[in-house]
Protein backbone atom coordinates (compact mmCIF):
# COMPACT_ATOMS: atom_id res chain seq x y z
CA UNK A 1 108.62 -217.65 105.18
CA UNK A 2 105.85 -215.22 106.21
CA UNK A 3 106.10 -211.62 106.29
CA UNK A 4 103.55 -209.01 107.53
CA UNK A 5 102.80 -205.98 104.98
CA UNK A 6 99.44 -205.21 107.09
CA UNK A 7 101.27 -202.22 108.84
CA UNK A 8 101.45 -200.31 105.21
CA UNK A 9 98.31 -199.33 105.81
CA UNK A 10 97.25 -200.13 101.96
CA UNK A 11 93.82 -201.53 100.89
CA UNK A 12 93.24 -204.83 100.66
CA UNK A 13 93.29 -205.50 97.48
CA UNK A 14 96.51 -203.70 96.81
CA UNK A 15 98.19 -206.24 99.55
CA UNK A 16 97.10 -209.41 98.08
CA UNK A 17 98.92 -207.81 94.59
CA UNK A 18 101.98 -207.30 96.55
CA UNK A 19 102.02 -209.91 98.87
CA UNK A 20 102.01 -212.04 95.39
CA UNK A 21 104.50 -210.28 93.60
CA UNK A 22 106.67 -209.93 96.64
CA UNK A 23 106.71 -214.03 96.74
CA UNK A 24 107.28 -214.00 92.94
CA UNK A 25 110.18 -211.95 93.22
CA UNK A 26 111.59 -213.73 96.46
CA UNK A 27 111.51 -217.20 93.75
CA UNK A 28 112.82 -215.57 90.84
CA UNK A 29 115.86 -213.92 93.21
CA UNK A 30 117.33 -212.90 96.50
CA UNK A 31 115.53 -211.26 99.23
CA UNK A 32 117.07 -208.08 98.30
CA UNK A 33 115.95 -207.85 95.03
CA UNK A 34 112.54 -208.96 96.03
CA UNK A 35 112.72 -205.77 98.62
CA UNK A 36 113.73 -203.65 96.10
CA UNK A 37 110.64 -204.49 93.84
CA UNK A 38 108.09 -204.29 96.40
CA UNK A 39 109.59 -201.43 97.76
CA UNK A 40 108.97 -199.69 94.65
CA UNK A 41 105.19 -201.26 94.12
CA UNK A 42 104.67 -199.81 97.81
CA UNK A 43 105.59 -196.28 96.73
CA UNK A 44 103.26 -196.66 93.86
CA UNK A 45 100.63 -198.63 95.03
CA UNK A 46 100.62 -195.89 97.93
CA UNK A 47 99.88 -193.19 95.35
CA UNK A 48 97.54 -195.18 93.52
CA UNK A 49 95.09 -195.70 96.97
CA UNK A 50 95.43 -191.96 97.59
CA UNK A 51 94.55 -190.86 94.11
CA UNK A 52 91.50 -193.31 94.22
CA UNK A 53 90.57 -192.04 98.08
CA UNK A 54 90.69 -188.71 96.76
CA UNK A 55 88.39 -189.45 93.38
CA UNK A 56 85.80 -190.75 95.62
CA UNK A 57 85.64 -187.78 98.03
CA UNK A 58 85.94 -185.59 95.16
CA UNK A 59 82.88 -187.46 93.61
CA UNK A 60 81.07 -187.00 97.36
CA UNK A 61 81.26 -183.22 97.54
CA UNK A 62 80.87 -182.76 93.87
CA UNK A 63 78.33 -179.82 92.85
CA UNK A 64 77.93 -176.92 90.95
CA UNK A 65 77.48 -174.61 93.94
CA UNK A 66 81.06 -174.34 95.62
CA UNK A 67 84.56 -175.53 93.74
CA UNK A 68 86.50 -178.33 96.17
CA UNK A 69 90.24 -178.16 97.11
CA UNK A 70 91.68 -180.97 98.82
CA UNK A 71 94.72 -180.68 101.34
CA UNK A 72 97.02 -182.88 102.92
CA UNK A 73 95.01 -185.32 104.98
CA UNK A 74 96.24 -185.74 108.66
CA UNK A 75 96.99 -189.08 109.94
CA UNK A 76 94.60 -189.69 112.89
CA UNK A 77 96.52 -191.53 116.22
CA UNK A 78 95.79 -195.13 116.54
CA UNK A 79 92.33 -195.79 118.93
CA UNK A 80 90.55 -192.76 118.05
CA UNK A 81 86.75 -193.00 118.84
CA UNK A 82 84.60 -191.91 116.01
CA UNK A 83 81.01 -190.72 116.60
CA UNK A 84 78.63 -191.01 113.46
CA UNK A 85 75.20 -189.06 113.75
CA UNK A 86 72.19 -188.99 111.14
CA UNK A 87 68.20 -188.53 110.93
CA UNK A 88 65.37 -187.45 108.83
CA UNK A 89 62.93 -185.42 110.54
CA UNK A 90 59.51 -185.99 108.41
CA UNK A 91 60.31 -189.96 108.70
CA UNK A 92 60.94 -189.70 112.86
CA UNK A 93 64.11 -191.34 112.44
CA UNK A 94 67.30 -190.55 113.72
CA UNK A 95 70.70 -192.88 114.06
CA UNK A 96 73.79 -193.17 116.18
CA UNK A 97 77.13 -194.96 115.59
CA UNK A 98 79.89 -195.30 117.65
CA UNK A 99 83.61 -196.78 116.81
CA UNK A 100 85.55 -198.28 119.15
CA UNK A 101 89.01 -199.10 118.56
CA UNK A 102 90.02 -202.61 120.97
CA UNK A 103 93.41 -204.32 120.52
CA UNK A 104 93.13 -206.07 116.95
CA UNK A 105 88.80 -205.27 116.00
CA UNK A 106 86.38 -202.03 116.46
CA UNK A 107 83.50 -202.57 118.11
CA UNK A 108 80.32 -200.65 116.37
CA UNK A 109 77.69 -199.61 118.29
CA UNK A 110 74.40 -198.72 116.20
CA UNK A 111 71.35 -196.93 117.84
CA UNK A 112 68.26 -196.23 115.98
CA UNK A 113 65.45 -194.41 117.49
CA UNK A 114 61.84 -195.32 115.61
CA UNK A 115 58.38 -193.49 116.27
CA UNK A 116 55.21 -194.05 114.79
CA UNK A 117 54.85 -190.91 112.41
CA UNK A 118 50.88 -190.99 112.08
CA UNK A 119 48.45 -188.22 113.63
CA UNK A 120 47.38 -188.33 116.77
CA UNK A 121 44.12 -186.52 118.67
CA UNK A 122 45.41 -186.57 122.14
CA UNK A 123 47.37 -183.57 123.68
CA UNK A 124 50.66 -184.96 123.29
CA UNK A 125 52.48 -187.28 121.18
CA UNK A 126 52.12 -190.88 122.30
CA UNK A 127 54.64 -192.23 124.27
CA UNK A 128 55.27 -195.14 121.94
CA UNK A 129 59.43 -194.28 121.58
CA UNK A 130 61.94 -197.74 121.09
CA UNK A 131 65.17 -197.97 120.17
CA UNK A 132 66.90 -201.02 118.38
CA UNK A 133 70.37 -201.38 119.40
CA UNK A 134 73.13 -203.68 117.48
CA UNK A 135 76.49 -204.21 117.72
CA UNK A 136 79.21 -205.47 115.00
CA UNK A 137 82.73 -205.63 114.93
CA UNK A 138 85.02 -203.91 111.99
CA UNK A 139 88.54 -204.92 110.78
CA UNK A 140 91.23 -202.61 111.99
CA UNK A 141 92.40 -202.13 108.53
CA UNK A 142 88.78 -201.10 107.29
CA UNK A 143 88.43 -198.20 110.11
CA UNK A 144 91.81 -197.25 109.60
CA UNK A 145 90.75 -196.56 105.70
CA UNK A 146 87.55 -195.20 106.49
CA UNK A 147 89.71 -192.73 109.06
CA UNK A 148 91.77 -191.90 106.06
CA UNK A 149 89.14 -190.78 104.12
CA UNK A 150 87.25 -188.33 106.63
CA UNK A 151 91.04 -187.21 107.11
CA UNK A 152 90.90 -186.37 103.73
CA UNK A 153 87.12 -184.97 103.67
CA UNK A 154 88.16 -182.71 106.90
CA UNK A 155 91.35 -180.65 104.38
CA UNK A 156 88.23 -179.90 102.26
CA UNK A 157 88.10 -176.32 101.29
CA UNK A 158 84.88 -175.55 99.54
CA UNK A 159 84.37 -172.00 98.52
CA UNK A 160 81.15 -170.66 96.82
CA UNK A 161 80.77 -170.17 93.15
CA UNK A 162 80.28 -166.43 92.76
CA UNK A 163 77.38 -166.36 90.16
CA UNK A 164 76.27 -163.13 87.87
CA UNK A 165 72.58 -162.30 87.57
CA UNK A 166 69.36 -163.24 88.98
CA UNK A 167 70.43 -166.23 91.94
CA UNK A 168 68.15 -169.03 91.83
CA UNK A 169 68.03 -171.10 95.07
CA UNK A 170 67.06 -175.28 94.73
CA UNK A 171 64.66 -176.42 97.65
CA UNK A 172 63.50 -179.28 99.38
CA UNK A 173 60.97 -180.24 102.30
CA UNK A 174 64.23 -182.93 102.94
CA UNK A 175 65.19 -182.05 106.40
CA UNK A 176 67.99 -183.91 107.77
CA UNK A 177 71.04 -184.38 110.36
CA UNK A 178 74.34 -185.19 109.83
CA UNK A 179 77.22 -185.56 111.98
CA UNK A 180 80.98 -186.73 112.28
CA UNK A 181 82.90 -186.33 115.94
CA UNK A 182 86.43 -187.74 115.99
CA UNK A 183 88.66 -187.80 119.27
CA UNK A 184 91.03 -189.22 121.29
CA UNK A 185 91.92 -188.53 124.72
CA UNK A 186 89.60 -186.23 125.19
CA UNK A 187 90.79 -184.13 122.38
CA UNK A 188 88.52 -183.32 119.23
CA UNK A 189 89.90 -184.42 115.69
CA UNK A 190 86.75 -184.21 113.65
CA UNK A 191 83.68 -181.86 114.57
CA UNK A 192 80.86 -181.66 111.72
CA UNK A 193 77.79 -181.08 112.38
CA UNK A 194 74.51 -179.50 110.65
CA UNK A 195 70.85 -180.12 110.49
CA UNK A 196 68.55 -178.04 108.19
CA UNK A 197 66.43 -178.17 104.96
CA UNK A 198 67.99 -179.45 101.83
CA UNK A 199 68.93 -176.98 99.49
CA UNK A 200 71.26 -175.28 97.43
CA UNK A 201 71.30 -172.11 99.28
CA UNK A 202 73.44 -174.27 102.40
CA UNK A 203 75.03 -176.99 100.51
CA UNK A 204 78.60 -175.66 101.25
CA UNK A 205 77.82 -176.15 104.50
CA UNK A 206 76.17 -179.38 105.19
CA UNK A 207 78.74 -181.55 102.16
CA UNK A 208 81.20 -181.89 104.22
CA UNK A 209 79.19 -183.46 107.33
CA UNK A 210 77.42 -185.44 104.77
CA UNK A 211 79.95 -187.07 103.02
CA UNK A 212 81.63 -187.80 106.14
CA UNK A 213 78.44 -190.07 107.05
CA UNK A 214 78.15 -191.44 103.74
CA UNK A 215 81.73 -192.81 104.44
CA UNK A 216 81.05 -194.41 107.17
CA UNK A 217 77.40 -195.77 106.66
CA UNK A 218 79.62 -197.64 103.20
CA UNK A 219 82.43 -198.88 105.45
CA UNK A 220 79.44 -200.49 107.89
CA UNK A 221 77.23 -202.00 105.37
CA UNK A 222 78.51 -205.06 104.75
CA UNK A 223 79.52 -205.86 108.73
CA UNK A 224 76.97 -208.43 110.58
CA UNK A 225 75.34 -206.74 113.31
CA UNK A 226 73.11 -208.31 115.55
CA UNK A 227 71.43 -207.61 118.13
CA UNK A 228 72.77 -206.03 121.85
CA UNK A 229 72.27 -205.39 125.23
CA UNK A 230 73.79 -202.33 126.24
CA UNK A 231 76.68 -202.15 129.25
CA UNK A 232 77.40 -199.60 131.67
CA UNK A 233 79.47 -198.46 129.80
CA UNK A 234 77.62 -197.73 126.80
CA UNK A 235 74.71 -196.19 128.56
CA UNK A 236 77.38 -193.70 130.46
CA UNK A 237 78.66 -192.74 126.89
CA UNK A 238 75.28 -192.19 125.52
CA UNK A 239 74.67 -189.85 128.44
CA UNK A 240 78.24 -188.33 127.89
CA UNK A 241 76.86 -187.55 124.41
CA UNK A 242 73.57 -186.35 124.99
CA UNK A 243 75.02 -183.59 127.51
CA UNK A 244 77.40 -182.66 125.46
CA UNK A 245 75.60 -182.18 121.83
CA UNK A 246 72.21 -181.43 123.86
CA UNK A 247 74.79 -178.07 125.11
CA UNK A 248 75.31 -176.98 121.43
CA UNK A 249 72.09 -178.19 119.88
CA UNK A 250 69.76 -176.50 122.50
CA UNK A 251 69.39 -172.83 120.87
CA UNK A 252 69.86 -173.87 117.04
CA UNK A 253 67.53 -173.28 114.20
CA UNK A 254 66.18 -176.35 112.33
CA UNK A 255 67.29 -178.61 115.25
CA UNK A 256 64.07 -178.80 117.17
CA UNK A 257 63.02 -182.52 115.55
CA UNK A 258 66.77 -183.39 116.58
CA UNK A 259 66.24 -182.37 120.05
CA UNK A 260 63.40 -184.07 120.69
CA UNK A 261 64.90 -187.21 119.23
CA UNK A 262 67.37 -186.90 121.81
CA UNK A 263 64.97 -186.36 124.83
CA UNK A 264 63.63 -189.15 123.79
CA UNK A 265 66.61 -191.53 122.99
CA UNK A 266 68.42 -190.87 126.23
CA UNK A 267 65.57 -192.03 128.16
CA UNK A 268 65.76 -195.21 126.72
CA UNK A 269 69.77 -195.79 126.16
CA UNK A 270 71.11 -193.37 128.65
CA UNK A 271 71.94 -193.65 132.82
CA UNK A 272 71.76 -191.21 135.62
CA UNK A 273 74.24 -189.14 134.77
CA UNK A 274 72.21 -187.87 131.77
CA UNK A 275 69.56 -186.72 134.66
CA UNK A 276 71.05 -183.25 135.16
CA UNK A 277 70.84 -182.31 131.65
CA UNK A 278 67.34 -183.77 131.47
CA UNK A 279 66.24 -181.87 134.91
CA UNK A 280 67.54 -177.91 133.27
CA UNK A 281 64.89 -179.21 130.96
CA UNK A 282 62.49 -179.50 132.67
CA UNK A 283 63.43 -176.72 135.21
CA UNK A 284 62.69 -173.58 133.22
CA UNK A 285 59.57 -172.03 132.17
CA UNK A 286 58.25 -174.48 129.07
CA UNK A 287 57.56 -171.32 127.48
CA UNK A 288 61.20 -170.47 127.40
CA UNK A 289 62.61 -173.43 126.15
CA UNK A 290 63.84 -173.33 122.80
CA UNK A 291 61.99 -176.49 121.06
CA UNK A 292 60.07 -175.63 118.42
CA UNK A 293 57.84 -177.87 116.86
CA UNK A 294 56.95 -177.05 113.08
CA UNK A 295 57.08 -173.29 113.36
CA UNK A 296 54.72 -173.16 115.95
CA UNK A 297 55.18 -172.03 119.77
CA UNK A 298 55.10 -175.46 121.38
CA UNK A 299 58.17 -175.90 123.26
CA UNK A 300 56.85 -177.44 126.26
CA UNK A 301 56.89 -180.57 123.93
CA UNK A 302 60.72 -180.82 125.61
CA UNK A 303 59.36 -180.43 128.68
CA UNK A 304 56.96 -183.31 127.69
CA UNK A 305 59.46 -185.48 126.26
CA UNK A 306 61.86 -184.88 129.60
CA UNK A 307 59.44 -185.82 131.99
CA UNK A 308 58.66 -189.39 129.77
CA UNK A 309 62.60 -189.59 129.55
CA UNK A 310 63.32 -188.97 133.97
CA UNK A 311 60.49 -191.73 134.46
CA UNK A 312 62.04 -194.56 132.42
CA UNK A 313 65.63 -193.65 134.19
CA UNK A 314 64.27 -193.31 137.83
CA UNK A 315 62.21 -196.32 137.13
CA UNK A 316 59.32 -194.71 139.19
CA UNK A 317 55.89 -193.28 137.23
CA UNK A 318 54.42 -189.76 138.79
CA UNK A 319 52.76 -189.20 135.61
CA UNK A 320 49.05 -188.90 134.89
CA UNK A 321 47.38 -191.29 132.81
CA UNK A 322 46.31 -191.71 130.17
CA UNK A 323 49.93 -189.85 129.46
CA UNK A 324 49.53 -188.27 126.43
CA UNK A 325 46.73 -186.18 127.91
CA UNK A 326 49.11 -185.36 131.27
CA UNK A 327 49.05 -181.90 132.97
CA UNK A 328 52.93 -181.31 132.19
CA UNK A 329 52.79 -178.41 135.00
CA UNK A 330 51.88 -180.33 137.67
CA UNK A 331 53.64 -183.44 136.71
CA UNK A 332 56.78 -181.46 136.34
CA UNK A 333 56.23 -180.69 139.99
CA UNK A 334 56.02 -184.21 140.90
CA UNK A 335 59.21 -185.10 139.10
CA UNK A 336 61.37 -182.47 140.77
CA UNK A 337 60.28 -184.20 143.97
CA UNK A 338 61.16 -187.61 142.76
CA UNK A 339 64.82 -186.40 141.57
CA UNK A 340 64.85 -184.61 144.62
CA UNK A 341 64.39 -188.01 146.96
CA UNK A 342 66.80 -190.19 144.95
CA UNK A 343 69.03 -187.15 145.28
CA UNK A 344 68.55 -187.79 148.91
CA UNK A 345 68.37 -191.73 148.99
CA UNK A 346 72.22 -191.87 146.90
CA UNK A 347 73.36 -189.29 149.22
CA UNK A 348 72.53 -190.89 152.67
């Protein structure tokens, strides 16, 4: 006789102990006794997974800057898409993931841009931009625990120890990204984001994203990715992300290495729909754009970066060469008129 506990929604572990004892019961009695047991190892072995989900997110947003109070964690609907964002700006690195619910697996897409970080003589960066893409697949029971958990880390309220006396402030040169985007028909669940410096001055404000990304990098490590050729789909997803974070990212502090990233990235993983976003880019005055570029005035480097990014969509080159040393005001030029005749071409 089989029966099927996987809809408890307990860890894995804690079902093999009661799947046993549930059999060990059913031989030593009736099937109502052996209910009545297991229905009172569920109850505990429910509040034994909760207290341990909550000592690890505890043990995540642990520090002596802000005190942590932890609510009642939502239950997130069934086949809602998680978005997982993180980077480093001194390394050049910066990472996507994307969870996919499907009938019985989740698909997990994993994008990670890499650039040479080395100096360079020329007038711009090198163009030198790739992006390895891999795909795995995830049990439904382990995304449904790792929802569970940023559940919980979403009820967080962190408040800021008031301190007496001189305030000393830790710093680091550490700047990174983090962010966590949950939804589900169209509807927002989870939305944490923050990029900045490392230090003790913000850390109420960037633990949260963090340990949401911690979460999930732990519930991915062990999964076999390999190697994948994006789809349609993907690539219109990409896009649908690069509009949509590129619209809250574009006039933040501390986000200019993100930004960039981005330019760059969609160029390689995105489609034509991203080409709008890319082309208000490129539209304005460089010297307007906000894009700065380790405290100094250099935001054309978007404009830079955009132009590189239209070319590998269009799959036509109007740039100069050698492109690093381009003349990004008359290139630009020559790019609006190459949008502007495959505007034309898809239109007739």
């Amino acid at each position: 006789m089989r029966y099927d506990l996987g809809y408890l929604g307990l860890e894995e572990k804690t079902l093999q102990l009661l799947k046993g004892l549930f059999g060990l019961s059913l031989h030593m009695g009736n099937l109502v006794r052996a209910l009545i047991v297991c229905t009172a190892l569920i109850i505990a072995c429910s509040l034994v997974d909760a207290k341990a989900a909550n000592g690890q997110i505890k043990k995540l947003l642990k520090d002596d800057t802000y005190t942590v109070t932890l609510g009642a964690a939502t239950n997130y609907p069934e086949g809602a898409e998680l978005e997982i964002g993180d980077g480093y700006g001194h390394a050049g690195m910066l990472n996507w993931m994307w969870f996919r619910p499907r009938t019985d697996v989740v698909d997990v897409l994993s994008l990670q841009i890499q650039e040479e970080m080395k100096p360079y003589s020329s007038k711009w960066p090198p163009d030198t931009a790739q992006v390895v893409v891999k795909h795995a697949e995830m049990g439904a029971d382990a995304y449904s625990a790792l929802l569970r958990d940023l559940a919980i880390v979403e009820t967080a309220r962190l408040k800021p120890v008031e301190r007496k006396g001189p305030i000393s402030i830790r710093f680091s040169s550490n700047d990174f990204w983090v962010q966590a985007y949950l939804t589900k028909n169209k509807k927002t669940l989870i939305d944490l984001d923050w990029a900045g410096y490392e230090n003790s001055g913000n850390e109420v404000d960037y633990a949260k994203p963090r340990a949401a990304v911690r979460l999930a990098q732990g519930a991915v490590r062990r999964l076999n990715f390999k190697e994948h050729l994006l789809t349609p789909e993907e690539r219109t997803w990409a896009s649908a992300k690069f509009v949509r974070d590129w619209s809250k990212f574009k006039d933040r502090e501390f986000y200019w290495w993100v930004r960039e990233e981005y330019i760059s990235m969609i160029g390689i993983i995105g489609d034509a729909t991203a080409l709008p976003t890319l082309q208000h880019i490129l539209g304005g005055n460089p010297k307007d754009i906000v894009c700065d570029y380790a405290g100094f005035r250099t935001k054309d480097r978007c404009v830079y970066l955009a132009i590189n990014a239209i070319t590998r969509l269009v799959k036509k080159d109007v740039r100069d060469m050698p492109v690093e040393e381009m003349d990004i005001e008359k290139v630009r030029q020559r790019v609006f008129d190459l949008l502007m005749q495959k505007h034309l071409e898809t239109n007739n």
